[in-house]
Each structure stands twice: as C-alpha cells, then as structure tokens.
Protein backbone atom coordinates (compact mmCIF):
# COMPACT_ATOMS: atom_id res chain seq x y z
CA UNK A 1 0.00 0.00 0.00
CA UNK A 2 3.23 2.09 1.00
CA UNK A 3 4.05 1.97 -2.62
CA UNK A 4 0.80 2.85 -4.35
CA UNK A 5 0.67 5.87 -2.41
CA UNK A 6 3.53 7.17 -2.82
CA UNK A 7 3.33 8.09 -6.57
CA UNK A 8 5.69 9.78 -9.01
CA UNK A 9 4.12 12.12 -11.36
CA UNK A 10 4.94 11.65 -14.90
CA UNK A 11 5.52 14.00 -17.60
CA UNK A 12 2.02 13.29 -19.28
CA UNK A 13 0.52 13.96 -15.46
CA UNK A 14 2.09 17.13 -15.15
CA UNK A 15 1.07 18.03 -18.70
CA UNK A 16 -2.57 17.44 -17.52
CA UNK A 17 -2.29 19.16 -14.91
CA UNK A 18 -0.91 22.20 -15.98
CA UNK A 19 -3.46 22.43 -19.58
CA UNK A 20 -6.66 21.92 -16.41
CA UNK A 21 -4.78 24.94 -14.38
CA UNK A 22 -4.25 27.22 -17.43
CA UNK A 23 -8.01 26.35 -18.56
CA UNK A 24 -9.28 27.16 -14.92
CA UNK A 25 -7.72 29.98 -13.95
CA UNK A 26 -6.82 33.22 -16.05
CA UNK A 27 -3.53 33.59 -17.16
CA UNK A 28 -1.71 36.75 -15.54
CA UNK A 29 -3.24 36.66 -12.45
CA UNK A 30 -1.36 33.82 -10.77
CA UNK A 31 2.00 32.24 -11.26
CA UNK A 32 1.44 28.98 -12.39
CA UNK A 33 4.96 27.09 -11.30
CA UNK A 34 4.18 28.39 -7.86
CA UNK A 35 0.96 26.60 -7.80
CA UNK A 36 2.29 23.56 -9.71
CA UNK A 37 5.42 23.19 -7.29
CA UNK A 38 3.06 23.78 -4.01
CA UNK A 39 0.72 21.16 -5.57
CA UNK A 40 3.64 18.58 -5.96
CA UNK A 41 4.82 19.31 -2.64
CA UNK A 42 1.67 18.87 -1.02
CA UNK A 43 0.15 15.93 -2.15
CA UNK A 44 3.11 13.56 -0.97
CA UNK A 45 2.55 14.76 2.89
CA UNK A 46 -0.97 14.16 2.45
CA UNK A 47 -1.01 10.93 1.13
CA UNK A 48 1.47 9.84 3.88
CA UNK A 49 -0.77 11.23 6.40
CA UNK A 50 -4.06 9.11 5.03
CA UNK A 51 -1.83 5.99 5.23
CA UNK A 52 -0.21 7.06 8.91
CA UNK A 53 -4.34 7.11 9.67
CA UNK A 54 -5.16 3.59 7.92
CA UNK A 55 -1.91 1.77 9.68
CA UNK A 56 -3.29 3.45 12.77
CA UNK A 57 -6.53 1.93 12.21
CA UNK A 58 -6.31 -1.56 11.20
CA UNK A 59 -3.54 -1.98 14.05
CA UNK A 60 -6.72 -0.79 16.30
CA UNK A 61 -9.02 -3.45 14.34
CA UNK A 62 -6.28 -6.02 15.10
CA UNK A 63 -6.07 -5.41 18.49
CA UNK A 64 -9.89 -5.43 19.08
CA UNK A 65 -10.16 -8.67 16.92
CA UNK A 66 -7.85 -10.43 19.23
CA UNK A 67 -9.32 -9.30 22.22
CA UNK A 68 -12.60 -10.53 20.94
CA UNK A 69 -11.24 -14.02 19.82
CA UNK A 70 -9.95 -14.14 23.60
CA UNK A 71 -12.94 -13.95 25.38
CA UNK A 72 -14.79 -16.31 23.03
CA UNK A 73 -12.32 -19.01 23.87
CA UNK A 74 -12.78 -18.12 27.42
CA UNK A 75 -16.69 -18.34 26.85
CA UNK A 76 -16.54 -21.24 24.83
CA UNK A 77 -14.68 -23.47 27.39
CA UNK A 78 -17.50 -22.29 30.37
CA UNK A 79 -20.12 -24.30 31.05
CA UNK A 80 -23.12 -23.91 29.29
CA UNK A 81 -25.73 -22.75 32.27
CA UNK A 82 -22.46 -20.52 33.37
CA UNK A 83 -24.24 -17.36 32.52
CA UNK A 84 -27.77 -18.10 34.52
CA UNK A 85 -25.26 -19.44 37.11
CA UNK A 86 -24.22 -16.14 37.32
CA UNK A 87 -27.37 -14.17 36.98
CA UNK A 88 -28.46 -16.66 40.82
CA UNK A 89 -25.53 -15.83 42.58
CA UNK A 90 -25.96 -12.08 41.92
CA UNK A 91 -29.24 -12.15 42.62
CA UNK A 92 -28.91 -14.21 46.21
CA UNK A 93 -25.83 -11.94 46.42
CA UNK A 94 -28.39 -8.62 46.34
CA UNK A 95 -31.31 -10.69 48.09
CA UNK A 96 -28.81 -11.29 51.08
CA UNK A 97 -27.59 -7.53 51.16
CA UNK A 98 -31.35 -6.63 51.16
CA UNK A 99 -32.48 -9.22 54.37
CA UNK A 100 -29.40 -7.17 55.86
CA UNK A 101 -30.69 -3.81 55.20
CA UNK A 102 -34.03 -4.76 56.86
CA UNK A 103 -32.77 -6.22 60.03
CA UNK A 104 -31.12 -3.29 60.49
CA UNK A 105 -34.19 -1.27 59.93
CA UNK A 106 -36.17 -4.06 61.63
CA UNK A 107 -38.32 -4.22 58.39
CA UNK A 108 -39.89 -7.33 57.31
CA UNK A 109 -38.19 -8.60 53.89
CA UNK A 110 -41.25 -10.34 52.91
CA UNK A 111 -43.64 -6.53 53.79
CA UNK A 112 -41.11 -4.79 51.57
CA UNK A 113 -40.93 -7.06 48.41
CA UNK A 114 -44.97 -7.07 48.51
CA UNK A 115 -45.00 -3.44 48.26
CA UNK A 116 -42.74 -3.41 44.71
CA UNK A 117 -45.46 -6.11 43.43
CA UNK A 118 -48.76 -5.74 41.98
CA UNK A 119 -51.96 -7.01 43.06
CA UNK A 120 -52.73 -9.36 40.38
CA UNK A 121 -48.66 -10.77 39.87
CA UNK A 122 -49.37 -11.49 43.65
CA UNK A 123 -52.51 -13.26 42.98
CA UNK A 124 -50.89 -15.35 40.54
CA UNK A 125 -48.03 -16.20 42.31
CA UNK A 126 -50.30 -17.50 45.03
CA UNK A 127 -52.29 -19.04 43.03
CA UNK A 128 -48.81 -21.02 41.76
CA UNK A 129 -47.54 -21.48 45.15
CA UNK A 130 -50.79 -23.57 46.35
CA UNK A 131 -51.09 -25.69 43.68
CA UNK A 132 -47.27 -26.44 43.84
CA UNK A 133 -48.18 -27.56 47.35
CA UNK A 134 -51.50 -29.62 46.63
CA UNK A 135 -50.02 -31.83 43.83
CA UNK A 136 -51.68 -35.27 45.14
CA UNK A 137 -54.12 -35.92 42.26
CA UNK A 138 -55.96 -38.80 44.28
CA UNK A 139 -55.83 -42.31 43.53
CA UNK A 140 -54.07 -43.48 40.64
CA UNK A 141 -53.04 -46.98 41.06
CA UNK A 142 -51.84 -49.12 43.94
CA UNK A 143 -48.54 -49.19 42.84
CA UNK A 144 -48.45 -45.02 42.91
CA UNK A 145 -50.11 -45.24 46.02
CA UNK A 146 -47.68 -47.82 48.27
CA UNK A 147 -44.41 -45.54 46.55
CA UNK A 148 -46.18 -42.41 47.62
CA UNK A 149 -46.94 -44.04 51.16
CA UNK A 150 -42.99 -45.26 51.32
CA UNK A 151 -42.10 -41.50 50.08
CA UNK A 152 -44.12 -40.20 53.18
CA UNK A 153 -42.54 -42.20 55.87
CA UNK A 154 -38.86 -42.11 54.66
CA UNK A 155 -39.65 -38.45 55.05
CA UNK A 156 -40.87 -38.91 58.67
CA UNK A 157 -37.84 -41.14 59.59
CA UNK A 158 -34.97 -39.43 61.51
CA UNK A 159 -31.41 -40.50 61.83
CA UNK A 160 -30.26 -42.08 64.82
CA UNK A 161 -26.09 -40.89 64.76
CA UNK A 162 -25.75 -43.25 67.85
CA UNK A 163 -26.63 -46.18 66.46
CA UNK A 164 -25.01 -45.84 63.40
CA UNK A 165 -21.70 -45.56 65.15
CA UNK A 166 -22.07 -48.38 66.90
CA UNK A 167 -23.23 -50.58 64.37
CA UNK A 168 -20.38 -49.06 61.70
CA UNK A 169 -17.90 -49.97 64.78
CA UNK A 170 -19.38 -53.74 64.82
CA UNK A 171 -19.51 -54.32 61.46
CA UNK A 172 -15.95 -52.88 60.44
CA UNK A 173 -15.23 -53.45 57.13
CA UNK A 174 -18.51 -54.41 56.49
CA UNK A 175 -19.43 -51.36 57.04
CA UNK A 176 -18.27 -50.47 53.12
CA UNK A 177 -19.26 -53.42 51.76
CA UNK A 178 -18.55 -54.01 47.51
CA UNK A 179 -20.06 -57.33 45.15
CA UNK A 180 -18.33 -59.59 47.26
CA UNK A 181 -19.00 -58.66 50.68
CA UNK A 182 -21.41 -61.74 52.53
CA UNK A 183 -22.66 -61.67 56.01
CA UNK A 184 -25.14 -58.78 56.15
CA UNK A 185 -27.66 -60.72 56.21
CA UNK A 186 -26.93 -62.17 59.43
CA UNK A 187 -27.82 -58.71 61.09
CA UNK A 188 -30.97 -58.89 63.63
CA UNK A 189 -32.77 -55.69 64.41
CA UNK A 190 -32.90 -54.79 67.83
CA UNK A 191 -36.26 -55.23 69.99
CA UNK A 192 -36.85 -51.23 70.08
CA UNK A 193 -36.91 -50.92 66.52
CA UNK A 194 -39.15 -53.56 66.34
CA UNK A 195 -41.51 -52.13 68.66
CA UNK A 196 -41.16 -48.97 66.63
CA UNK A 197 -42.48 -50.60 63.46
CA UNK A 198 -45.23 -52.51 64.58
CA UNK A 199 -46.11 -48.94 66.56
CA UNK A 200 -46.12 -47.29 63.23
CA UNK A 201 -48.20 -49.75 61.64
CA UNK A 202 -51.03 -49.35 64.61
CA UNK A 203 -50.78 -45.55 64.17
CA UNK A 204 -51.48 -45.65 60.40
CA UNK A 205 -54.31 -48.68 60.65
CA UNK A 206 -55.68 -46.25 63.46
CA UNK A 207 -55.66 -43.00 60.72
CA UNK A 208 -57.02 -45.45 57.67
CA UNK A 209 -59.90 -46.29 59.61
CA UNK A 210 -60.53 -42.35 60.83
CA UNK A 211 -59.94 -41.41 57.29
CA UNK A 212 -63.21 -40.80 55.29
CA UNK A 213 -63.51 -38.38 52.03
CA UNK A 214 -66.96 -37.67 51.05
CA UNK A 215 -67.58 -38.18 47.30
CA UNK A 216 -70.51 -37.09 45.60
CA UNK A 217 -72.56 -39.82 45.03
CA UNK A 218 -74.68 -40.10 41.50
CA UNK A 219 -77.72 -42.04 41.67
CA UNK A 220 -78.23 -42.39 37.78
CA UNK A 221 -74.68 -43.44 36.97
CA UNK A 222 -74.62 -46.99 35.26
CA UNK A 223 -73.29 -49.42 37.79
CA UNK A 224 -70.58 -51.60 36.01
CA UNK A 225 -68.63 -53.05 39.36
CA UNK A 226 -69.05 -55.58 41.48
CA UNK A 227 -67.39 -54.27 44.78
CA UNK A 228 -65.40 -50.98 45.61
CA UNK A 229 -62.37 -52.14 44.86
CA UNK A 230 -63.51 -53.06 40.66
CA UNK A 231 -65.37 -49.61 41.31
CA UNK A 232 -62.20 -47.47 41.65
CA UNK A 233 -60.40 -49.84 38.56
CA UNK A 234 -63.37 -48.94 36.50
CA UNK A 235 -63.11 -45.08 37.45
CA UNK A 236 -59.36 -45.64 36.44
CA UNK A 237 -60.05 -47.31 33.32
CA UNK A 238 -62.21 -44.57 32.64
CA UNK A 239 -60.27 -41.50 33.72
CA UNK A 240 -57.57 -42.86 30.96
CA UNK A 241 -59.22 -44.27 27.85
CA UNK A 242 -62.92 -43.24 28.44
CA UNK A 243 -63.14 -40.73 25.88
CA UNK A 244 -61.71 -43.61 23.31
CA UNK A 245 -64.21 -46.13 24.62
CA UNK A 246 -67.62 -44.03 25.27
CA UNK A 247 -69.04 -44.33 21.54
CA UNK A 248 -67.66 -48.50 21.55
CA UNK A 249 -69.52 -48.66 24.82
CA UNK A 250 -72.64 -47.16 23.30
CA UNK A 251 -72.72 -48.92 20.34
CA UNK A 252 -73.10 -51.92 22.60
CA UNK A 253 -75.74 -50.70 24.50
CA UNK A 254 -77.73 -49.35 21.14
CA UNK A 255 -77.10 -53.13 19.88
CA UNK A 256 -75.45 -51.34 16.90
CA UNK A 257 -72.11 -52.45 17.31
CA UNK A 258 -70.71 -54.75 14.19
C-alpha cells in the first residue's frame, strides 16, 4: 500500500495538470509554477498522512479482533448454564444484602418485596404457590399409592447418629461393603426398633380407619362393578381411555355395534 501511495508524477501527469490549471484559472493573475510546485509538494505529505491514519486503524481493528477471539475461547470453554449461574448468585448476592438492610431497619423482607409487586402478579403467584403444594391428584393406582406411602414415611424417619456408630464400629469393614462382601444378612434388628415398626403400623391402621372423604354420590350413573375395589379400577379405566371407549360402549348398548 506504501508503494501505491507514494506516486511519481509523470511527464504526461504534469502536462494534464498544468493544460486543467491554465483552462481554470486566467492567465496573468497567478504564477502557475508556484501553484504547480506547491501542488507537488503537497500531495506527498498528504497521502502519507491518510496511510499514517489507515496503519493506525487496522492496528486498532487487530487489536480489538484479538481481544474478541480471547474472550470467546474463554466463553466457549465455560459451562453452558455458566451465565444463569451467574445471573443466581448475583441475585442471592443482592437478596442477602437486602435481608441485611431490613434487620437493620427491623423491616420485614417479605412486607417490603410485597410493596414493589402488583396485586394481580401477587394473585398469581399464590395461586402457583398452592397448587405447587396440593399436587396429590388422588388415587391413581396401587402401585403409585404404596411408593407415595414409602415416600411419606422415609420423610418422617430421623437418623439415629448413635446407632449408626455403633453398628459401623461392629460391622468394620462391612461397614463399606462391595459385590463380594457376605454376612449382612446375618444382622438382627434390635427389639426397640421392632416395637417402633409394629407402633407405626397401629398408628397408620388407626388414621385409615378415621380417614373418610366424602364423594358425591350419582344415583343415575350406570353401575358396572361388582365391589369398591372393581369400582375405583373402572373409574381408572375410565379417567384414561374413556373418551376412546364411550361411543364403543354405546354402540353396545344401542345393539349397533358390528
């Protein structure tokens, strides 16, 4: 580029030049090997000065380019959720400075959040919160049922440290045992736990019993069971593919079914 700019006039050029000066400007008035020798003189600076300004220029591009190729690689080789990562920390970061704020003022944190949110964005958000805490749909099936039941009393057990010790110091190296570790089954529960269990399984006979939801009751729905238990299968049966059965099931009753 260096070299393009820095031209040499030729004899032709400075013919040109000289026929479009005389043409422009009347003779007499001005002396035209002044102008001709300021015009050579000028135009080299000026053409060194537009390429000072480009050099300066794509030296900046270059050094933006690979600051930009940097923090790609840097943002290519985070994790993917890194950036929502991020966006929780700050925002428990600000949420803890906030609780801080309102101890000190003795405010309550929940009072001052409700007063930055509307009246129906609180509705809904209630709304969201109770039916994340209702989610038992009922009856599904008996398998559901007996995992939900072994959920609820896992839940309800607590750990006893003490006896864990103990047993981990009786065991030994059983206590970590791999595929070819025998002998655990030799282990007998203790008389207290078994008291607890069969306690447990009064307590929850006792609540069964208690436990009574009223169900409306239709007296002009078709009875198709023979006992409660094929009653609640049906209902099933029903809840899942009734909408695929209801015109095969009428068919039959119409005596129109092929």
């Amino acid at each position: 580029m260096a070299r393009l700019l820095s031209l040499d006039f030729t004899k032709d050029t400075e013919q040109y030049y000289n026929i479009k000066t005389q043409a422009l400007i009347p003779a007499g008035h001005i002396d035209m090997k002044l102008i001709m020798s300021t015009t050579e003189a000028d135009k080299p600076s000026k053409y060194m000065e537009k390429l000072r300004e480009l050099h300066l220029r794509v030296n900046e591009a270059r050094k933006s380019n690979h600051v930009e190729v940097v923090e790609e690689d840097k943002r290519s080789k985070l994790p993917s959720n890194w950036e929502i990562r991020q966006k929780r920390l700050q925002w428990e970061e600000d949420d803890e400075h906030f609780k801080i704020e309102c101890e000190k003022q003795q405010i309550d944190p929940d009072r001052m959040r409700a007063l930055d949110v509307s009246a129906d964005i609180a509705d809904r958000l209630e709304n969201r919160r109770r039916k994340k805490c209702n989610t038992d749909e009922g009856f599904s099936t008996y398998a559901d049922a007996s995992h939900r039941k072994y959920l609820k009393m896992t839940k309800q057990i607590k750990p006893d440290l003490v006896t864990y010790q103990k047993e981990k110091e009786k065991l030994g190296e059983l206590a970590y045992p791999t595929a070819d570790t025998i002998g655990l089954t030799d282990r007998k529960d203790t008389p207290e736990a078994v008291e607890r269990l069969a306690k447990q399984i009064i307590e929850q006979g006792v609540k069964r019993r208690a436990y009574s939801r009223r169900r409306p009751f239709d007296a002009d729905a078709d009875i198709d069971y023979i006992n409660e238990r094929n009653k609640r299968y049906n209902e099933l049966l029903d809840r899942h593919y009734g909408k695929y059965t209801a015109e095969i099931k009428q068919n039959l009753e119409r005596g129109t079914a092929i």
